[in-house]
PDB file of N, CA and C in Angstrom:
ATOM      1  N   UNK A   1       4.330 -17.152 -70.522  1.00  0.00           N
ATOM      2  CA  UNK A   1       3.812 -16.228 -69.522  1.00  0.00           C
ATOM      3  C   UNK A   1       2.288 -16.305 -69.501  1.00  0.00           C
ATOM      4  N   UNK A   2       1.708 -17.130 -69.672  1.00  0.00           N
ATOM      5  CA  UNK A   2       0.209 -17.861 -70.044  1.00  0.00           C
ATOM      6  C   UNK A   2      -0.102 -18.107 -68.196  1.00  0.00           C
ATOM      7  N   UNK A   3       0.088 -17.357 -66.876  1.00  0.00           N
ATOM      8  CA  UNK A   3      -0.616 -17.985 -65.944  1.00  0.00           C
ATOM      9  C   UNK A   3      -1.746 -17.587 -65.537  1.00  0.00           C
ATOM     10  N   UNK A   4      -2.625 -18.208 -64.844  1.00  0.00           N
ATOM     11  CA  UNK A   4      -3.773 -17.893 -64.778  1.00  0.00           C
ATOM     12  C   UNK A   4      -4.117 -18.042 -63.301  1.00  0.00           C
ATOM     13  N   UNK A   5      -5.702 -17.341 -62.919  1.00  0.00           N
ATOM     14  CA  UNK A   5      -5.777 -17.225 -61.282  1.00  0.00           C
ATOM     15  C   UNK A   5      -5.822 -18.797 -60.609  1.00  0.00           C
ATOM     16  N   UNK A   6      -6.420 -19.175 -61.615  1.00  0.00           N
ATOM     17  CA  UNK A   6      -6.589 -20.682 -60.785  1.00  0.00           C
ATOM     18  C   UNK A   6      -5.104 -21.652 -60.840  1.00  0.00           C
ATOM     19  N   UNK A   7      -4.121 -21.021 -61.506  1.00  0.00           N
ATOM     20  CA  UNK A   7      -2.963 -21.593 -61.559  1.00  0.00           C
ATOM     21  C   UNK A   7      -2.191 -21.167 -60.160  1.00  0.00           C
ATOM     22  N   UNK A   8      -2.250 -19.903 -59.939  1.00  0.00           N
ATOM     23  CA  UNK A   8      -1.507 -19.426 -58.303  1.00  0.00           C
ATOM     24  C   UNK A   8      -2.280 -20.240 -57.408  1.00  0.00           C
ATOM     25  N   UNK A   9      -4.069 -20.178 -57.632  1.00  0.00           N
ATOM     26  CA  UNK A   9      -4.621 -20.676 -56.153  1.00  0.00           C
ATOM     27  C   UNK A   9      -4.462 -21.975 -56.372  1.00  0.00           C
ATOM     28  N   UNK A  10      -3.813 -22.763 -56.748  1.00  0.00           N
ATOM     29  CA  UNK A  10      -3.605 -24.439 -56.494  1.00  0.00           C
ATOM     30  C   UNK A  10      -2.000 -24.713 -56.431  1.00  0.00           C
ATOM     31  N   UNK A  11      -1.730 -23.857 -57.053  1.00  0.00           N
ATOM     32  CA  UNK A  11       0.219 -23.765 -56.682  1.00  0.00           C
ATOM     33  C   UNK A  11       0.120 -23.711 -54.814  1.00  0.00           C
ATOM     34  N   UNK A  12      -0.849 -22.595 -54.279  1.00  0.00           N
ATOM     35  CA  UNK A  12      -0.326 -22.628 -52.828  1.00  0.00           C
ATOM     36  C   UNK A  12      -2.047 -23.248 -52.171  1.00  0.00           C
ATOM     37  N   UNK A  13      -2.009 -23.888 -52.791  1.00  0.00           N
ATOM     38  CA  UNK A  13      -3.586 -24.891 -52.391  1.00  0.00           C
ATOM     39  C   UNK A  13      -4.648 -24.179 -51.713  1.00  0.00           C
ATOM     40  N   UNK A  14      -5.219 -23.073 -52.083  1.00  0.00           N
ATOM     41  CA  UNK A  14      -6.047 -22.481 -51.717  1.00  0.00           C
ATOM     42  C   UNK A  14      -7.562 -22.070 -52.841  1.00  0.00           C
ATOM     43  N   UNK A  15      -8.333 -21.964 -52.279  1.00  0.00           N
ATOM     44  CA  UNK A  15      -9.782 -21.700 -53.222  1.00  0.00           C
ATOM     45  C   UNK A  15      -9.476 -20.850 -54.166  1.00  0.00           C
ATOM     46  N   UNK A  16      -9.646 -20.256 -55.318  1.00  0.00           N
ATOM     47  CA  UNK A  16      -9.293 -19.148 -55.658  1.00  0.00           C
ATOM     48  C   UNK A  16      -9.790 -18.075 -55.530  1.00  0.00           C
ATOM     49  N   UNK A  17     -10.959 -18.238 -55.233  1.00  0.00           N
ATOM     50  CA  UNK A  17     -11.767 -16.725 -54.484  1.00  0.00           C
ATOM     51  C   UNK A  17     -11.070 -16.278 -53.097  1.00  0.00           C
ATOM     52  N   UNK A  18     -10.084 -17.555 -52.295  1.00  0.00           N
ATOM     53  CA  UNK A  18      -9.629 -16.894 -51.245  1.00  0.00           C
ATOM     54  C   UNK A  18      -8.579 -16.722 -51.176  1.00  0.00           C
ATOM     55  N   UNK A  19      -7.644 -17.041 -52.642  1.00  0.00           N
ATOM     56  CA  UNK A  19      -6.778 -16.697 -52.710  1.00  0.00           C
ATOM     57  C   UNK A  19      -6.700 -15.179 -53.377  1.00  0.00           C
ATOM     58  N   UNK A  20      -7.254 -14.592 -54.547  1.00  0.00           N
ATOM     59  CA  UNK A  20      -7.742 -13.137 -54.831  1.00  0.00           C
ATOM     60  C   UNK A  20      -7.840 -12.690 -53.581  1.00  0.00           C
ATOM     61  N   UNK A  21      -8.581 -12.837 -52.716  1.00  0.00           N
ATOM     62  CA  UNK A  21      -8.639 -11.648 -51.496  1.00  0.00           C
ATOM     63  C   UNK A  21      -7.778 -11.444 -51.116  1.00  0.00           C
ATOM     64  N   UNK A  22      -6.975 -12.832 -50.818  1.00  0.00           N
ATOM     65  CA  UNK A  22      -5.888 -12.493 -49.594  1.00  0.00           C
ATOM     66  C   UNK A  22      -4.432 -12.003 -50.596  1.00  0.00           C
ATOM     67  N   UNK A  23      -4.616 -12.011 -51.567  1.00  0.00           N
ATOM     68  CA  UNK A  23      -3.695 -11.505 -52.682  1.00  0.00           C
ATOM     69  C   UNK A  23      -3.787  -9.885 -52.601  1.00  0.00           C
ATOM     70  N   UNK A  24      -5.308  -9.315 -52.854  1.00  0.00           N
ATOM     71  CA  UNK A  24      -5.154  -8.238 -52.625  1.00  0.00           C
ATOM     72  C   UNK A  24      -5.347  -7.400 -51.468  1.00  0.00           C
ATOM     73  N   UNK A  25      -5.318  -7.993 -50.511  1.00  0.00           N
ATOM     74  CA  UNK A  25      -5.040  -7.380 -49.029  1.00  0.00           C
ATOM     75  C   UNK A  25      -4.031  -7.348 -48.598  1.00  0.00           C
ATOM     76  N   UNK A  26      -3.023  -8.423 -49.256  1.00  0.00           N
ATOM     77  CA  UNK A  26      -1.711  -8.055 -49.153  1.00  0.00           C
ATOM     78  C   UNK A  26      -0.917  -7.411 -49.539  1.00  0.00           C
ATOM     79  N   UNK A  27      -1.225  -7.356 -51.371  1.00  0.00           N
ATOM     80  CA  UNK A  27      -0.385  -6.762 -51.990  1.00  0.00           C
ATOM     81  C   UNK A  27      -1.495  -5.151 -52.578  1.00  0.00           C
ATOM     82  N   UNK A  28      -2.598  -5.450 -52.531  1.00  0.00           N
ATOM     83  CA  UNK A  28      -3.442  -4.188 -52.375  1.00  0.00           C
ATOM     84  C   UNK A  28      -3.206  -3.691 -54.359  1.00  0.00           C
ATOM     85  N   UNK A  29      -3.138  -4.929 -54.985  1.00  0.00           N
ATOM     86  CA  UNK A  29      -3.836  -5.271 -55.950  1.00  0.00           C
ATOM     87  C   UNK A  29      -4.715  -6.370 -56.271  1.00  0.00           C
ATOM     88  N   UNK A  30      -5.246  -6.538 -57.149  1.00  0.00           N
ATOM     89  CA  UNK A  30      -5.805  -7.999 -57.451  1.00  0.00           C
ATOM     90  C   UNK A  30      -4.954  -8.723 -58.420  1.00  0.00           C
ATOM     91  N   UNK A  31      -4.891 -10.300 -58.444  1.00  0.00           N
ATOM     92  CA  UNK A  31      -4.219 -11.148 -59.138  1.00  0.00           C
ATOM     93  C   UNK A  31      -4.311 -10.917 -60.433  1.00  0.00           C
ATOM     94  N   UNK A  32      -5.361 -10.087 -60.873  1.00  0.00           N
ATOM     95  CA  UNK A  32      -5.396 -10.281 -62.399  1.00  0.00           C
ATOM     96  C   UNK A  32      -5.127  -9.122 -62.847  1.00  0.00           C
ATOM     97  N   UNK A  33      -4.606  -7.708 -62.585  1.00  0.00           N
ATOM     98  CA  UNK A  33      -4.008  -7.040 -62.313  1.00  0.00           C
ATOM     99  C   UNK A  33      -2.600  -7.125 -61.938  1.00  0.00           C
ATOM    100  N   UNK A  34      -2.499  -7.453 -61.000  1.00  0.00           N
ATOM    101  CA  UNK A  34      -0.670  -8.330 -61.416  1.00  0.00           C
ATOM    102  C   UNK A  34      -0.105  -8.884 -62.130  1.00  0.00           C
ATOM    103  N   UNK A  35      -1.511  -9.949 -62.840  1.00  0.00           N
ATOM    104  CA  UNK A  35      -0.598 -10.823 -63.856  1.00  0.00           C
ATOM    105  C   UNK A  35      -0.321  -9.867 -65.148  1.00  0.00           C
ATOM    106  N   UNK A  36      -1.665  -8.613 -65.453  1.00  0.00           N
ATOM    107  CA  UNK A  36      -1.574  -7.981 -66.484  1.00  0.00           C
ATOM    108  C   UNK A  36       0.156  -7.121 -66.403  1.00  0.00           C
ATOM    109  N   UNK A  37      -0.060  -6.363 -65.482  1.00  0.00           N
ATOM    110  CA  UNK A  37       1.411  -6.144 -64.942  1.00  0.00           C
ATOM    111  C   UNK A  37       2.632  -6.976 -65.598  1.00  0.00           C
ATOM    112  N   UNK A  38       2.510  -7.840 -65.093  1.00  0.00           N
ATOM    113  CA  UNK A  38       3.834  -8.835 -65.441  1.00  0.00           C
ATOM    114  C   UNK A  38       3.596  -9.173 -66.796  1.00  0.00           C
ATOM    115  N   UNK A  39       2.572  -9.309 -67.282  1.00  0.00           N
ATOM    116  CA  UNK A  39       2.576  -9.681 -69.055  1.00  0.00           C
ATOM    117  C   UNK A  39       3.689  -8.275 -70.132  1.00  0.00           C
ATOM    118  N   UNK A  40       3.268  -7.070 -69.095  1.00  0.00           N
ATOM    119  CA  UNK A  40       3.200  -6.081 -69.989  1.00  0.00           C
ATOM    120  C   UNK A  40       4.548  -5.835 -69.911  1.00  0.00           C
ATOM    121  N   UNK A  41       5.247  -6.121 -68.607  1.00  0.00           N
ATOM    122  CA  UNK A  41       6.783  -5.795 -68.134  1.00  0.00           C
ATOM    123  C   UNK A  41       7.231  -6.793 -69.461  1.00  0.00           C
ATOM    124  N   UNK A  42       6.922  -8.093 -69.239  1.00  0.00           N
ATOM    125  CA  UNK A  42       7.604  -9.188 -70.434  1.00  0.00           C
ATOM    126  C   UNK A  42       7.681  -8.714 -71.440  1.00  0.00           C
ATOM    127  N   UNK A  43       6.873  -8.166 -71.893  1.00  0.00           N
ATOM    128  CA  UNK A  43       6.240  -7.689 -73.640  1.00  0.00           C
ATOM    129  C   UNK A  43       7.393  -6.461 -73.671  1.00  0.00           C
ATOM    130  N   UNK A  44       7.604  -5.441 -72.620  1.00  0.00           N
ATOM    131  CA  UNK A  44       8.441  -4.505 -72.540  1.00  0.00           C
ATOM    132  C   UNK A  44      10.307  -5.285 -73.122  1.00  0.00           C
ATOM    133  N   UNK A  45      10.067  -6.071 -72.006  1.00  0.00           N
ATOM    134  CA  UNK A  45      11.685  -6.845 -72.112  1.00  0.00           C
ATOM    135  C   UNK A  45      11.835  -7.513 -73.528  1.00  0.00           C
ATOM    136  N   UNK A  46      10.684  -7.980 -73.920  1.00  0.00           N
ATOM    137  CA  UNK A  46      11.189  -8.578 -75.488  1.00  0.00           C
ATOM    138  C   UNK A  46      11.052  -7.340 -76.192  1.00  0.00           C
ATOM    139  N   UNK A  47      10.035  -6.367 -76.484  1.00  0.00           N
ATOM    140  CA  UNK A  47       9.877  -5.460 -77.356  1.00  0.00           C
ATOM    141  C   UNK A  47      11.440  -4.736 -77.286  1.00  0.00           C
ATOM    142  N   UNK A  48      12.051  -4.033 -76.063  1.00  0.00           N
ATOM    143  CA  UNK A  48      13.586  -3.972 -76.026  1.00  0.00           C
ATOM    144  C   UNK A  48      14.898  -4.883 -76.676  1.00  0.00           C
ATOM    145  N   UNK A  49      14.615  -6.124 -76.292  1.00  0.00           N
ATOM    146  CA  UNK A  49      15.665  -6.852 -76.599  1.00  0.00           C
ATOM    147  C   UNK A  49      15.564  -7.986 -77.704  1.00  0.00           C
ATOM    148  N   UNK A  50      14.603  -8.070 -78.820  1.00  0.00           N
ATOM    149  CA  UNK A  50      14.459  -8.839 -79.681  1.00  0.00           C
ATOM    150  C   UNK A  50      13.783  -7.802 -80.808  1.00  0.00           C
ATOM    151  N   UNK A  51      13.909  -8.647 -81.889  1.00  0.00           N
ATOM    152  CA  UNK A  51      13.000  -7.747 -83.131  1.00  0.00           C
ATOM    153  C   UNK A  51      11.817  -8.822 -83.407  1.00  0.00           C
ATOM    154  N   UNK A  52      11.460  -9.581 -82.368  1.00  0.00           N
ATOM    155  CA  UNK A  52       9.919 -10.753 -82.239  1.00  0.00           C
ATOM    156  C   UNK A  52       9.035  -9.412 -83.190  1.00  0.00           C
ATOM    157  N   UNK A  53       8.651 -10.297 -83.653  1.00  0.00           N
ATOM    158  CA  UNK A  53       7.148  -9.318 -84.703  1.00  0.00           C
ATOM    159  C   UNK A  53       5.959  -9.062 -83.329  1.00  0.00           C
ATOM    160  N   UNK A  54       5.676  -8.137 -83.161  1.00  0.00           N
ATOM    161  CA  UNK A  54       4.761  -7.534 -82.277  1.00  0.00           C
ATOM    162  C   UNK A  54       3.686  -8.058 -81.538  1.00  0.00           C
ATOM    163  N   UNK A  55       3.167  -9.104 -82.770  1.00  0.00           N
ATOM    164  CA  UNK A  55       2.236  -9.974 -82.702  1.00  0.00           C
ATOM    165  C   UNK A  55       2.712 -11.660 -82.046  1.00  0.00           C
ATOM    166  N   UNK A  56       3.775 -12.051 -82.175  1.00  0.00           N
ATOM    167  CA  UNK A  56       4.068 -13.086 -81.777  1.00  0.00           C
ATOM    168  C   UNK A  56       4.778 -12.507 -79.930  1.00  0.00           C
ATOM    169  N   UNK A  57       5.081 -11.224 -80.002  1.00  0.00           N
ATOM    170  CA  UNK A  57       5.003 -10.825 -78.457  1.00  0.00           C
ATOM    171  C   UNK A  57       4.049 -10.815 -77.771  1.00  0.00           C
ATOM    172  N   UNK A  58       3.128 -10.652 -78.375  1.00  0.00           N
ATOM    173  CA  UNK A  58       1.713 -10.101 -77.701  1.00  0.00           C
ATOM    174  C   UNK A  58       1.468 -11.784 -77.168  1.00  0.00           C
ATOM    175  N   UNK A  59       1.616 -13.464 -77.692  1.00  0.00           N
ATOM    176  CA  UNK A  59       1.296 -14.456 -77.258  1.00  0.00           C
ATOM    177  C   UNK A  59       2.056 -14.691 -76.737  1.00  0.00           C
ATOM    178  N   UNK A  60       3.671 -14.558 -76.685  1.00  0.00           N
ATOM    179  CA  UNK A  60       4.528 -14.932 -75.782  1.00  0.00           C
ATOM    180  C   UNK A  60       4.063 -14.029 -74.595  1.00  0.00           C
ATOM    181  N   UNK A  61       3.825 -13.263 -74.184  1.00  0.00           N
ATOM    182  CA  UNK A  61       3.174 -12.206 -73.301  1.00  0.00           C
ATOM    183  C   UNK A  61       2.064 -13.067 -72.795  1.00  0.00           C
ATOM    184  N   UNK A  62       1.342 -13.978 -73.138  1.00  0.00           N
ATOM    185  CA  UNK A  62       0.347 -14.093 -72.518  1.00  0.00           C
ATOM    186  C   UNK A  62      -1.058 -13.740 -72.613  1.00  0.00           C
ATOM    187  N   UNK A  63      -0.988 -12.871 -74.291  1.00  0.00           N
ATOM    188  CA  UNK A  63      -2.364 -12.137 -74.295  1.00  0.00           C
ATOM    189  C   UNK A  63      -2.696 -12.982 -75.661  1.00  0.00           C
ATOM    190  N   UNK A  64      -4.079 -13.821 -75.544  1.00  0.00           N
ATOM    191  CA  UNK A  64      -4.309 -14.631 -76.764  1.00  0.00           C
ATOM    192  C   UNK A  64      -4.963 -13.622 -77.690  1.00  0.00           C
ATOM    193  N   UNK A  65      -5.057 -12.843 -77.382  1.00  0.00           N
ATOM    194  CA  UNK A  65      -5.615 -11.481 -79.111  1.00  0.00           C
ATOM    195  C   UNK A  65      -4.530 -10.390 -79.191  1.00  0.00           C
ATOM    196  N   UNK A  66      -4.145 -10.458 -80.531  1.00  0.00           N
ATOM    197  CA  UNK A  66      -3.281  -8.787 -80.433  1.00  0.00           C
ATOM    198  C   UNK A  66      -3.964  -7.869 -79.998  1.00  0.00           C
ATOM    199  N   UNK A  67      -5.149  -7.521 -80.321  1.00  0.00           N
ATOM    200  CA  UNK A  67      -6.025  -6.516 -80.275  1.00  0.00           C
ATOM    201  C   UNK A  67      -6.007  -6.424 -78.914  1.00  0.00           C
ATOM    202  N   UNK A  68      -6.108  -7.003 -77.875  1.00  0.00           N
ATOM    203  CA  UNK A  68      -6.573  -7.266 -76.172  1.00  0.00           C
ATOM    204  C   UNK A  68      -4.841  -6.656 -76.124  1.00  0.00           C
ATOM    205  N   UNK A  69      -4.021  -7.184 -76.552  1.00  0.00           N
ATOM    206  CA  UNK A  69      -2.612  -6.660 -76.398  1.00  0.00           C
ATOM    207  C   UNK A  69      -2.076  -5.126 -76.123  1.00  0.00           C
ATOM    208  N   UNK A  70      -2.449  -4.985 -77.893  1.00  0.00           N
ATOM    209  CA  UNK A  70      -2.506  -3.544 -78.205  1.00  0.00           C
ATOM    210  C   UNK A  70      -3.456  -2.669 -76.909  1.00  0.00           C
ATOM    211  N   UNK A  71      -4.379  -2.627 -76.974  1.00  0.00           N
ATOM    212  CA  UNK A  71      -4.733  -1.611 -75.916  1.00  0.00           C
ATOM    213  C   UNK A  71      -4.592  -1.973 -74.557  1.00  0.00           C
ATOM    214  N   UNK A  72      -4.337  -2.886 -73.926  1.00  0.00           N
ATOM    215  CA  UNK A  72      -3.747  -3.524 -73.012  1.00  0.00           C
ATOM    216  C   UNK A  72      -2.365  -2.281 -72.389  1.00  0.00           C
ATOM    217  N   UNK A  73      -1.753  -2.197 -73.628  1.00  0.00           N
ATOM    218  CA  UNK A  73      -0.245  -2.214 -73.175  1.00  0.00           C
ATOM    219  C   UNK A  73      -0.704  -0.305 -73.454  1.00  0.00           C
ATOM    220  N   UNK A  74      -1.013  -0.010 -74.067  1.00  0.00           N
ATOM    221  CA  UNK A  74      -1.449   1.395 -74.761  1.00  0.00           C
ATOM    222  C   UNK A  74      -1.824   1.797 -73.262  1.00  0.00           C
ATOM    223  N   UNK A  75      -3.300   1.214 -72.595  1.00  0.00           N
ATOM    224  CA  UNK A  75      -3.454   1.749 -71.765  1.00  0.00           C
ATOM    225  C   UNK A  75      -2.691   1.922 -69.900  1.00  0.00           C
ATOM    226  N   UNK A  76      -1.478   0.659 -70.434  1.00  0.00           N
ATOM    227  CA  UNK A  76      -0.937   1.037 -69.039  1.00  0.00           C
ATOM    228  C   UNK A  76       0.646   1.373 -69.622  1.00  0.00           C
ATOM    229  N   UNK A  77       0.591   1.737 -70.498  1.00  0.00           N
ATOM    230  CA  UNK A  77       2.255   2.940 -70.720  1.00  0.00           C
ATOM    231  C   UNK A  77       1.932   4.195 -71.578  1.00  0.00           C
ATOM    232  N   UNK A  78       0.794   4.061 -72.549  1.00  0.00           N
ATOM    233  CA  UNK A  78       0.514   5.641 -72.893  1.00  0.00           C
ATOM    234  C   UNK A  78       0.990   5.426 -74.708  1.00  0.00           C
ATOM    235  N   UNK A  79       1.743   4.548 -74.612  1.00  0.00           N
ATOM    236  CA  UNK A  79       1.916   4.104 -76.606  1.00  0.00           C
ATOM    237  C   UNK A  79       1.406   2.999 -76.694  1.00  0.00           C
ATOM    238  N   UNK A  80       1.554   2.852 -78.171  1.00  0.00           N
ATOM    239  CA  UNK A  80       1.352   1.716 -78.613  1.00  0.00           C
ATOM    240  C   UNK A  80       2.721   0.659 -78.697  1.00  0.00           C
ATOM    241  N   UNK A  81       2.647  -0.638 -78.480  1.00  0.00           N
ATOM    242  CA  UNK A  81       3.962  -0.969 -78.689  1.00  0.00           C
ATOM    243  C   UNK A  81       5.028  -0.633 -79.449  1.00  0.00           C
ATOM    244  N   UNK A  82       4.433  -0.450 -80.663  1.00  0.00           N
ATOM    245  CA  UNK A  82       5.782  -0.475 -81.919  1.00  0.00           C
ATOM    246  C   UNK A  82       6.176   0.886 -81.568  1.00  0.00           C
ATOM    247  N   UNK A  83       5.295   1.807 -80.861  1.00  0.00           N
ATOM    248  CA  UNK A  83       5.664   3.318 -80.549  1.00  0.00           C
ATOM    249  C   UNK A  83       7.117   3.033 -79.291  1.00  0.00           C
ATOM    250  N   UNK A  84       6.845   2.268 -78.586  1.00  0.00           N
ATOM    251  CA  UNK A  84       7.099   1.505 -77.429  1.00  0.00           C
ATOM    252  C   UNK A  84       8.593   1.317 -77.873  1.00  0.00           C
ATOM    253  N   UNK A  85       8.951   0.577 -78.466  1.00  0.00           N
ATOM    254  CA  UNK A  85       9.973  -0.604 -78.927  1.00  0.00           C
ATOM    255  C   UNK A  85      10.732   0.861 -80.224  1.00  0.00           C
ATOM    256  N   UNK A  86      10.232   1.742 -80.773  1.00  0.00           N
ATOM    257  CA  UNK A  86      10.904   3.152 -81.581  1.00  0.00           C
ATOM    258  C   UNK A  86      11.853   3.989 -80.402  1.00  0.00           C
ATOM    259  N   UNK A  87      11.143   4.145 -79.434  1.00  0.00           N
ATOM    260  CA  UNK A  87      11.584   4.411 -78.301  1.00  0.00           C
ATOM    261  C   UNK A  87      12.561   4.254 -78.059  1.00  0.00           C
ATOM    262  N   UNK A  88      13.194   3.115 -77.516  1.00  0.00           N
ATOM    263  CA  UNK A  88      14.146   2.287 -76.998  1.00  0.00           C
ATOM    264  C   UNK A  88      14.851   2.397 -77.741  1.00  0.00           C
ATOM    265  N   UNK A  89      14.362   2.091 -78.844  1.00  0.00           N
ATOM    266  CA  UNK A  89      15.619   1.965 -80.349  1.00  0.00           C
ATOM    267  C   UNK A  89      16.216   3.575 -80.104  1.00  0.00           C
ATOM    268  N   UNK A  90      15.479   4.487 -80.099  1.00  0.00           N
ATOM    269  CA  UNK A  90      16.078   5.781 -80.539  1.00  0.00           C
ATOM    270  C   UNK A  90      17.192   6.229 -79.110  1.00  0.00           C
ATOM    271  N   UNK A  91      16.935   5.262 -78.064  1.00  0.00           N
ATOM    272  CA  UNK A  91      18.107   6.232 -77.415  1.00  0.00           C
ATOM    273  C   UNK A  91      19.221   5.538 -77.158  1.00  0.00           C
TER     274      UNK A  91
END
């Protein structure tokens, strides 16, 4: 889950500065914001369905520092992962 902006704007052959715009005029986010999005959904789906050590989620996710991970994910669900993944377990 490693993609990057310049990976979308050459997938559909466009600049990548004009692909960001027209990304977020459409979807009325920005690309790097989406991708964080989708890292964090992934990290969700393994933290649920595997016992991956936290840290080897955080690179399958796409985020090359735990640390960038950890508050990453903290700040767009409100825990910390392992708080995250107690969760799930408990219901």
């Amino acid at each position: 889950m490693n993609i990057k902006v310049d990976d979308i704007a050459a997938h559909v052959r466009l600049h990548p500065k004009y692909a960001m715009s027209l990304f977020k005029n459409m979807l009325n986010v920005s690309i790097k914001q989406y991708l964080i999005i989708m890292r964090i959904n992934h990290a969700k789906v393994l933290l649920s369905n595997t016992r991956n050590p936290i840290k080897n989620i955080s690179t399958d996710s796409g985020f090359k520092h735990a640390s960038s991970f950890f508050a990453t994910f903290k700040n767009h669900t409100g825990v910390t992962p392992q708080e995250f993944r107690d969760q799930i377990q408990a219901l």
